[in-house]
N, C-alpha and C. Protein backbone atom coordinates (compact mmCIF):
# COMPACT_ATOMS: atom_id res chain seq x y z
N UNK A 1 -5.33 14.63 39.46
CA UNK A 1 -6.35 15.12 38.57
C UNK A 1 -6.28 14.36 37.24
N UNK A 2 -7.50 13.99 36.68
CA UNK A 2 -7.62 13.15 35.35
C UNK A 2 -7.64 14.14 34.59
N UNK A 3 -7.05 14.10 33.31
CA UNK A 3 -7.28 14.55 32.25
C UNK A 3 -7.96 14.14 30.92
N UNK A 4 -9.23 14.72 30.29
CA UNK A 4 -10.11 14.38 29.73
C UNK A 4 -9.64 13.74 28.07
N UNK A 5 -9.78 13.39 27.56
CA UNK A 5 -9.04 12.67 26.29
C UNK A 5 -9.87 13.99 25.47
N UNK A 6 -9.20 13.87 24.26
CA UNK A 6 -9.41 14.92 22.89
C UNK A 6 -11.18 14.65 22.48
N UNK A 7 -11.95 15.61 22.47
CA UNK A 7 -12.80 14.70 21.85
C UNK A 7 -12.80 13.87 20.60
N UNK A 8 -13.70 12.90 20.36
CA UNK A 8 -13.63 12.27 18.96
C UNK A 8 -13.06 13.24 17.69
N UNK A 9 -13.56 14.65 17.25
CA UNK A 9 -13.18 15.11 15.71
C UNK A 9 -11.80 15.18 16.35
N UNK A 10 -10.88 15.43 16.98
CA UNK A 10 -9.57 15.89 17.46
C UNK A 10 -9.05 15.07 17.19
N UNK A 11 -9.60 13.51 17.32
CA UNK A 11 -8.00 12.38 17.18
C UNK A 11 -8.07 12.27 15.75
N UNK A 12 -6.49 12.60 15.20
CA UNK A 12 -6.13 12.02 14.01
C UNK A 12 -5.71 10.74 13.61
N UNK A 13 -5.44 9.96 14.65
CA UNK A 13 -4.59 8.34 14.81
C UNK A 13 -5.60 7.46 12.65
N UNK A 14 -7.54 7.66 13.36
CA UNK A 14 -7.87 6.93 12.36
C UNK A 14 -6.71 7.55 10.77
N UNK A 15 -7.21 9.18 10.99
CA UNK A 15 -6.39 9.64 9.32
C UNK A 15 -5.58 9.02 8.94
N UNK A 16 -4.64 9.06 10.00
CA UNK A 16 -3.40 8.73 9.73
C UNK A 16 -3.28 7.36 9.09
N UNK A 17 -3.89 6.44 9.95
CA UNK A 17 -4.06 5.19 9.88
C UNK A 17 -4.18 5.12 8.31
N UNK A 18 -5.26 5.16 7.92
CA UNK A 18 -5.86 5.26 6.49
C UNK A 18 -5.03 6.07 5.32
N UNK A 19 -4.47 7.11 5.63
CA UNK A 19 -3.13 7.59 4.98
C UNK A 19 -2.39 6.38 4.48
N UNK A 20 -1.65 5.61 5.62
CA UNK A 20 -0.73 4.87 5.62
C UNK A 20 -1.14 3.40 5.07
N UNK A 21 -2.42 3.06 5.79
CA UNK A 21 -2.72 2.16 5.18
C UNK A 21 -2.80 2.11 3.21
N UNK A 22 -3.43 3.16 2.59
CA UNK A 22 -3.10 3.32 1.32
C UNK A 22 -1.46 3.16 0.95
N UNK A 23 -0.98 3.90 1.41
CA UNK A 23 0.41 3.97 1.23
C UNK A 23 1.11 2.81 1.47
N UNK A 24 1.30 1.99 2.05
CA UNK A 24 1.50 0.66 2.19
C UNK A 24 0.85 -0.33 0.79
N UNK A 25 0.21 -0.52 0.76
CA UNK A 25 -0.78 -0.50 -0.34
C UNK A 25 0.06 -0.53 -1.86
N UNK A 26 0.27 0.58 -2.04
CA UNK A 26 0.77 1.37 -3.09
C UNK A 26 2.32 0.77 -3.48
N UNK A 27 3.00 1.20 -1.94
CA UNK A 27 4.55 0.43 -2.33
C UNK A 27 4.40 -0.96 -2.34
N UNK A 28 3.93 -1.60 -1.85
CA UNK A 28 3.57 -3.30 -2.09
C UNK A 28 3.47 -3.08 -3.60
N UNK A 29 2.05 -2.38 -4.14
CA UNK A 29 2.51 -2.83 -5.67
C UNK A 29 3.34 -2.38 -6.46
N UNK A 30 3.80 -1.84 -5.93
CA UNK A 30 5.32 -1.23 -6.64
C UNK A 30 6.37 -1.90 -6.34
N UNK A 31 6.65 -2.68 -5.66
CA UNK A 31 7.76 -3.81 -5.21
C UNK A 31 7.76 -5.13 -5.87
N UNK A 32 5.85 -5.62 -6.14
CA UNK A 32 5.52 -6.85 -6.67
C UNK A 32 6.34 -6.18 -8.06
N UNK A 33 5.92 -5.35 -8.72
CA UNK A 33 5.75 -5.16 -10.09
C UNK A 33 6.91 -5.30 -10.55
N UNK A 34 8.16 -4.47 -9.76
CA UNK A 34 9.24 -5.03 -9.64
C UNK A 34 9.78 -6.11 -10.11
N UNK A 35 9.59 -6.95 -9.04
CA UNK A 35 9.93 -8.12 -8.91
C UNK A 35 9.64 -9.06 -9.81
N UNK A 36 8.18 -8.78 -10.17
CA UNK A 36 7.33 -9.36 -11.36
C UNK A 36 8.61 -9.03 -12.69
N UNK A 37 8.80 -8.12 -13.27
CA UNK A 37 9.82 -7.80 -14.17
C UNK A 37 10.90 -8.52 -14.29
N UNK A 38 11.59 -8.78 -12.92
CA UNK A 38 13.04 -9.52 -12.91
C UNK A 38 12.30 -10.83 -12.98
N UNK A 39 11.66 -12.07 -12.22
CA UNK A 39 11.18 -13.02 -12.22
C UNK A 39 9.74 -13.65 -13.27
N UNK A 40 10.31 -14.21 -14.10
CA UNK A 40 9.04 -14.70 -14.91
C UNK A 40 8.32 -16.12 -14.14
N UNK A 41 8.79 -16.93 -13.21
CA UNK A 41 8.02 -17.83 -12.16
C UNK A 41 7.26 -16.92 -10.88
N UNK A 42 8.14 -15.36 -10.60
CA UNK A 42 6.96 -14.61 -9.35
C UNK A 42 5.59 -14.36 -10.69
N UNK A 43 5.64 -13.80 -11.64
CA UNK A 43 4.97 -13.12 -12.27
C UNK A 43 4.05 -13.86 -12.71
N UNK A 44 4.18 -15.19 -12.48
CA UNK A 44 3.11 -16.64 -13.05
C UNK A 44 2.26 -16.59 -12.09
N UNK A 45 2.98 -16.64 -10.96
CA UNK A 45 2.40 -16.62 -9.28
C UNK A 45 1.83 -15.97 -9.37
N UNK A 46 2.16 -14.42 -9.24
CA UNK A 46 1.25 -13.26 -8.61
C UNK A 46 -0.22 -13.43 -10.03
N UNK A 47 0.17 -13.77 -11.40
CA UNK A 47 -1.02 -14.37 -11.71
C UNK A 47 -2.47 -15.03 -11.63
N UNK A 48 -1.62 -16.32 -11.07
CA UNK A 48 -2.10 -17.24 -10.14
C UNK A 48 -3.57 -16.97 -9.26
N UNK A 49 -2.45 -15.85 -8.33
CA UNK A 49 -3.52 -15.58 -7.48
C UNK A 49 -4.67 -14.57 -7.92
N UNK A 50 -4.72 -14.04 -8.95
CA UNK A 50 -5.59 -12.93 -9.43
C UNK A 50 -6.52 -13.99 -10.15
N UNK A 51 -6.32 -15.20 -10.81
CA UNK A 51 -6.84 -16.04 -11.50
C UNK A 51 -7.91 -16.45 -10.58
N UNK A 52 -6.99 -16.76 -9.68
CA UNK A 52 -8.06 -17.57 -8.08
C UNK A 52 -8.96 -16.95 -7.76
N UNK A 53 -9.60 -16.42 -7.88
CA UNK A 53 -10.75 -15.64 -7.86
C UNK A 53 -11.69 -14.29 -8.41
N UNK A 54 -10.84 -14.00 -9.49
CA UNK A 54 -11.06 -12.48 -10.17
C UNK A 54 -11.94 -12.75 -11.25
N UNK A 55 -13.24 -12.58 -11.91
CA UNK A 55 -13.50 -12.92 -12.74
C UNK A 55 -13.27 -12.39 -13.99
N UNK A 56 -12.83 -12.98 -14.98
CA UNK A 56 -12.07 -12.81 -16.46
C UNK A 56 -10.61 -11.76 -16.29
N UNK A 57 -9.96 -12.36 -15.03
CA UNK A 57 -8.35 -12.11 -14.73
C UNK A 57 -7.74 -12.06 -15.87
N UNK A 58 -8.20 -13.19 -16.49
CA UNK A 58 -7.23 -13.73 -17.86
C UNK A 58 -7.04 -12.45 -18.73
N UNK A 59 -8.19 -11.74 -18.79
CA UNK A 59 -7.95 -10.65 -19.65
C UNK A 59 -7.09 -9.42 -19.73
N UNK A 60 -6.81 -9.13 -18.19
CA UNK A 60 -5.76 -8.40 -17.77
C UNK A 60 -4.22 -8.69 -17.22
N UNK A 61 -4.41 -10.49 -17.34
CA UNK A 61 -3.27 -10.44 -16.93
C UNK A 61 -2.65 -10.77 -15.73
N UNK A 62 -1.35 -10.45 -15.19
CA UNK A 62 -0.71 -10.24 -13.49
C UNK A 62 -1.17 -9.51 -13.43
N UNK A 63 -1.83 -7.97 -13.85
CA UNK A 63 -2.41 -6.93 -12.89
C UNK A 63 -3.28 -7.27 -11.94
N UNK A 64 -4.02 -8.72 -12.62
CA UNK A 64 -5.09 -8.78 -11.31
C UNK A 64 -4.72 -9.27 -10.02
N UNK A 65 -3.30 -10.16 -9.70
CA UNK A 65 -2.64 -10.42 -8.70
C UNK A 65 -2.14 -9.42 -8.12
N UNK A 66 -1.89 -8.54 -9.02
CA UNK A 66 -0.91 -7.17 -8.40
C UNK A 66 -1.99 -6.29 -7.52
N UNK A 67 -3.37 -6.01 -7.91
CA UNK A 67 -4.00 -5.47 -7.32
C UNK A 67 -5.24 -6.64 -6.47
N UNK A 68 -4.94 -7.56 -6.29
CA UNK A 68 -5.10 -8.66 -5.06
C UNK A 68 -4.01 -8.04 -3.79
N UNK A 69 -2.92 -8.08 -4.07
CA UNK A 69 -2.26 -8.13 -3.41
C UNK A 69 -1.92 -6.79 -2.87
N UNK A 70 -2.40 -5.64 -3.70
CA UNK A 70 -2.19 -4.35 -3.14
C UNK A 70 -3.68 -4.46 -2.15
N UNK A 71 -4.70 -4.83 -2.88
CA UNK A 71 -6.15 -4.62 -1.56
C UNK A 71 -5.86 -5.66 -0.11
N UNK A 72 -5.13 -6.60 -0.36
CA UNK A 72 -5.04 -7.90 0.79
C UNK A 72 -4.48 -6.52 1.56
N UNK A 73 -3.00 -6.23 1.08
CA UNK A 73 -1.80 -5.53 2.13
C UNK A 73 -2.49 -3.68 2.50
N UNK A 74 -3.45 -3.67 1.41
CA UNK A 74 -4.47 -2.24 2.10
C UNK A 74 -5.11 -2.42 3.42
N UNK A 75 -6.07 -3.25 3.00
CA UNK A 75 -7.04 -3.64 4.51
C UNK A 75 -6.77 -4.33 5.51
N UNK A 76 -5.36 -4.91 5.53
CA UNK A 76 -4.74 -5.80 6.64
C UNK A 76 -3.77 -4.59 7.22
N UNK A 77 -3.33 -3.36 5.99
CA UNK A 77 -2.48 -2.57 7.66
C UNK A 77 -3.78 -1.30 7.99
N UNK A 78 -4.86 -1.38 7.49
CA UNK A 78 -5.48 -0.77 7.86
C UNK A 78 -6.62 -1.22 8.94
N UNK A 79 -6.55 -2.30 8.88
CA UNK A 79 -7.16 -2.39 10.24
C UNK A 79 -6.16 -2.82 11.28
N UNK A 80 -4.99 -2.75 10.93
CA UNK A 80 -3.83 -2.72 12.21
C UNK A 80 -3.26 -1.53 12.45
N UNK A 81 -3.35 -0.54 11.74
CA UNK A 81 -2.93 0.45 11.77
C UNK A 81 -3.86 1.65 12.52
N UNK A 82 -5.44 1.43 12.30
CA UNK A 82 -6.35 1.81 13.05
C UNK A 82 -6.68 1.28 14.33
N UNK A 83 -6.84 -0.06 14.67
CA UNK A 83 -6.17 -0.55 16.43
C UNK A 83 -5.57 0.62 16.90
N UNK A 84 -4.03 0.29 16.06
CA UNK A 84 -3.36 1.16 16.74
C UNK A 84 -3.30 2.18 17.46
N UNK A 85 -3.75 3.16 16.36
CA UNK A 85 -3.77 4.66 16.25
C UNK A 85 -5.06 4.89 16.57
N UNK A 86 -6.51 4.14 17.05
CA UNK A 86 -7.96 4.63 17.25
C UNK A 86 -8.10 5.73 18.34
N UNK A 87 -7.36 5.91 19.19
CA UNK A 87 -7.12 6.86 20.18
C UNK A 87 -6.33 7.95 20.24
N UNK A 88 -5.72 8.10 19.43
CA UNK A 88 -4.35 8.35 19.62
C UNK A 88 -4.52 10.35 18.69
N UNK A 89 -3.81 11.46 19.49
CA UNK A 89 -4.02 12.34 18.66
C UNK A 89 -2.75 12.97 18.38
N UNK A 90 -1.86 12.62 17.03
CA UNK A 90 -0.97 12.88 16.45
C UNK A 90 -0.93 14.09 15.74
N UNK A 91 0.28 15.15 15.76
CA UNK A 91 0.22 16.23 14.66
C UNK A 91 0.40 15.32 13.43
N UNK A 92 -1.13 16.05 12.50
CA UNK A 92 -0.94 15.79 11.46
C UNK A 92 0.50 15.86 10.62
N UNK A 93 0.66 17.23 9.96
CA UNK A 93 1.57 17.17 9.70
C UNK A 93 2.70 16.69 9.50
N UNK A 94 3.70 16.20 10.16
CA UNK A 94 4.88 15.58 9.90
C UNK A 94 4.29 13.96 9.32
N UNK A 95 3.06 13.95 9.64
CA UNK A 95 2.81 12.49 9.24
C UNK A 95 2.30 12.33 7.76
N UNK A 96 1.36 13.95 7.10
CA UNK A 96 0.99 13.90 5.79
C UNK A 96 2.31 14.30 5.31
N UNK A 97 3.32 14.98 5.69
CA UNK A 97 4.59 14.78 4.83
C UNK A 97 4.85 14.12 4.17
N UNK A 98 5.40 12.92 5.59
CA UNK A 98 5.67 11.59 5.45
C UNK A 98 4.96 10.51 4.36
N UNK A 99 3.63 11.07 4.25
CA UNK A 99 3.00 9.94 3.58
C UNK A 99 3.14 11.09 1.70
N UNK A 100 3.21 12.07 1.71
CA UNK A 100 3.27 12.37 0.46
C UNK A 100 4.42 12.12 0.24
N UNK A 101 5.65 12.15 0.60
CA UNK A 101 7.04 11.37 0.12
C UNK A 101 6.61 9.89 0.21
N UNK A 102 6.37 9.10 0.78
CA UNK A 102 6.22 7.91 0.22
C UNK A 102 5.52 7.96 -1.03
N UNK A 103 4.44 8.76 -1.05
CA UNK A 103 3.99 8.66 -2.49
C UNK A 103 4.59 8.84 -3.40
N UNK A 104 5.50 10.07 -3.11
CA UNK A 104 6.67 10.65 -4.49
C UNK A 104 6.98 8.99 -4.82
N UNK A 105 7.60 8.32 -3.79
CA UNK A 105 8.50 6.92 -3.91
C UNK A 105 7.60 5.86 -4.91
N UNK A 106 6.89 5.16 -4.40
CA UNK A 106 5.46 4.60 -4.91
C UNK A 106 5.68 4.90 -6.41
N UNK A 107 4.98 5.93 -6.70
CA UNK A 107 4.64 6.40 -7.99
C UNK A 107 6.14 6.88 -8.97
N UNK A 108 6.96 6.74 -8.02
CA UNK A 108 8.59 6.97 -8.77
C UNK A 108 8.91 5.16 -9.46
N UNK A 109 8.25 4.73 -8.10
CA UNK A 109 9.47 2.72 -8.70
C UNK A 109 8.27 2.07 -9.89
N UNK A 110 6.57 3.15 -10.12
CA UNK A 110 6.25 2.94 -11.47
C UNK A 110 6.90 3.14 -12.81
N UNK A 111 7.78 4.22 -12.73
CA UNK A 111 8.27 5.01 -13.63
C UNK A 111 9.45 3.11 -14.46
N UNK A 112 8.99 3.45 -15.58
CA UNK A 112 9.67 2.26 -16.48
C UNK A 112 11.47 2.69 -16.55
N UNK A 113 11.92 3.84 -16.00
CA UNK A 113 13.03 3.99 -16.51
C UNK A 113 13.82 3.25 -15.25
N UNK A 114 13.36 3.65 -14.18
CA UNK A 114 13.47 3.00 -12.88
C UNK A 114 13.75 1.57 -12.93
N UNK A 115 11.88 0.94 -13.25
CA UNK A 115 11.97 -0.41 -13.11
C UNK A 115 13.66 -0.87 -14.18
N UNK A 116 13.72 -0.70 -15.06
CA UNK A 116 14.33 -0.94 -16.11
C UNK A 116 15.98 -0.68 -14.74
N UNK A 117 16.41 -0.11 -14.63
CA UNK A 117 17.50 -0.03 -13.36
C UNK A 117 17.56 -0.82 -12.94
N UNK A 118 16.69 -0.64 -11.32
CA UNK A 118 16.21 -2.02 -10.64
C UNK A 118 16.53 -3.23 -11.14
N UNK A 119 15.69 -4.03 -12.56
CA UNK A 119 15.66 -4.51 -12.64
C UNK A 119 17.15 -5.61 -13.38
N UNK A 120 18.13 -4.10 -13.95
CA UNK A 120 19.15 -4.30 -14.81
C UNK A 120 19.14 -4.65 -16.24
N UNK A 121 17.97 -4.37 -16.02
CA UNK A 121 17.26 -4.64 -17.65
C UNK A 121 17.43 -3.29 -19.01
């Protein structure tokens, strides 16, 4: 006997997907920014690339690399992350946990007292 798949509103795989995909997202720029802090040649770079195409980058700075690089690493695990998961019907739950502790994390390695650790600074 076959068994009928969830209908469409039932699968959570996309949520999730998109959860995570933000979240991914988020710690990327929280790792650049990082890093950006300890390294004054990454922080030219991640520049660089915000320069390469952002119009009047200059005015903000590395932020505009930093948030290049948070949208590149958004929409690249989000459309791998939705592949994935397009079928798929996961308890929510343990997975919005999961993604609000990463957020605690994320929005913790902003915190300047942190970076300042991290960084040994």
């Amino acid at each position: 006997m076959q068994t009928q798949p969830p209908p469409r509103s039932q699968i959570s795989g996309p949520a999730i997907a998109a959860m995570y995909a933000a979240l991914l997202g988020l710690l990327t720029m929280a790792i650049v920014n990082i890093i950006m802090e300890a390294s004054a040649p990454f922080k030219d770079a991640v520049f660089g690339i915000g320069k390469s195409w952002m119009p009047g980058a200059a005015g903000i700075g590395p932020y505009s690399g930093k948030e290049t690089i948070l949208l590149v690493v958004w929409l690249g695990a989000w459309a791998i992350l939705n592949y994935a998961l397009r079928k798929r019907d996961l308890p929510l739950k343990p997975w919005a946990i999961g993604f609000l502790i990463g957020i605690g994390v994320a929005t913790t390695l902003f915190w300047p007292p942190i970076i300042e650790f991290l960084v040994g600074g």
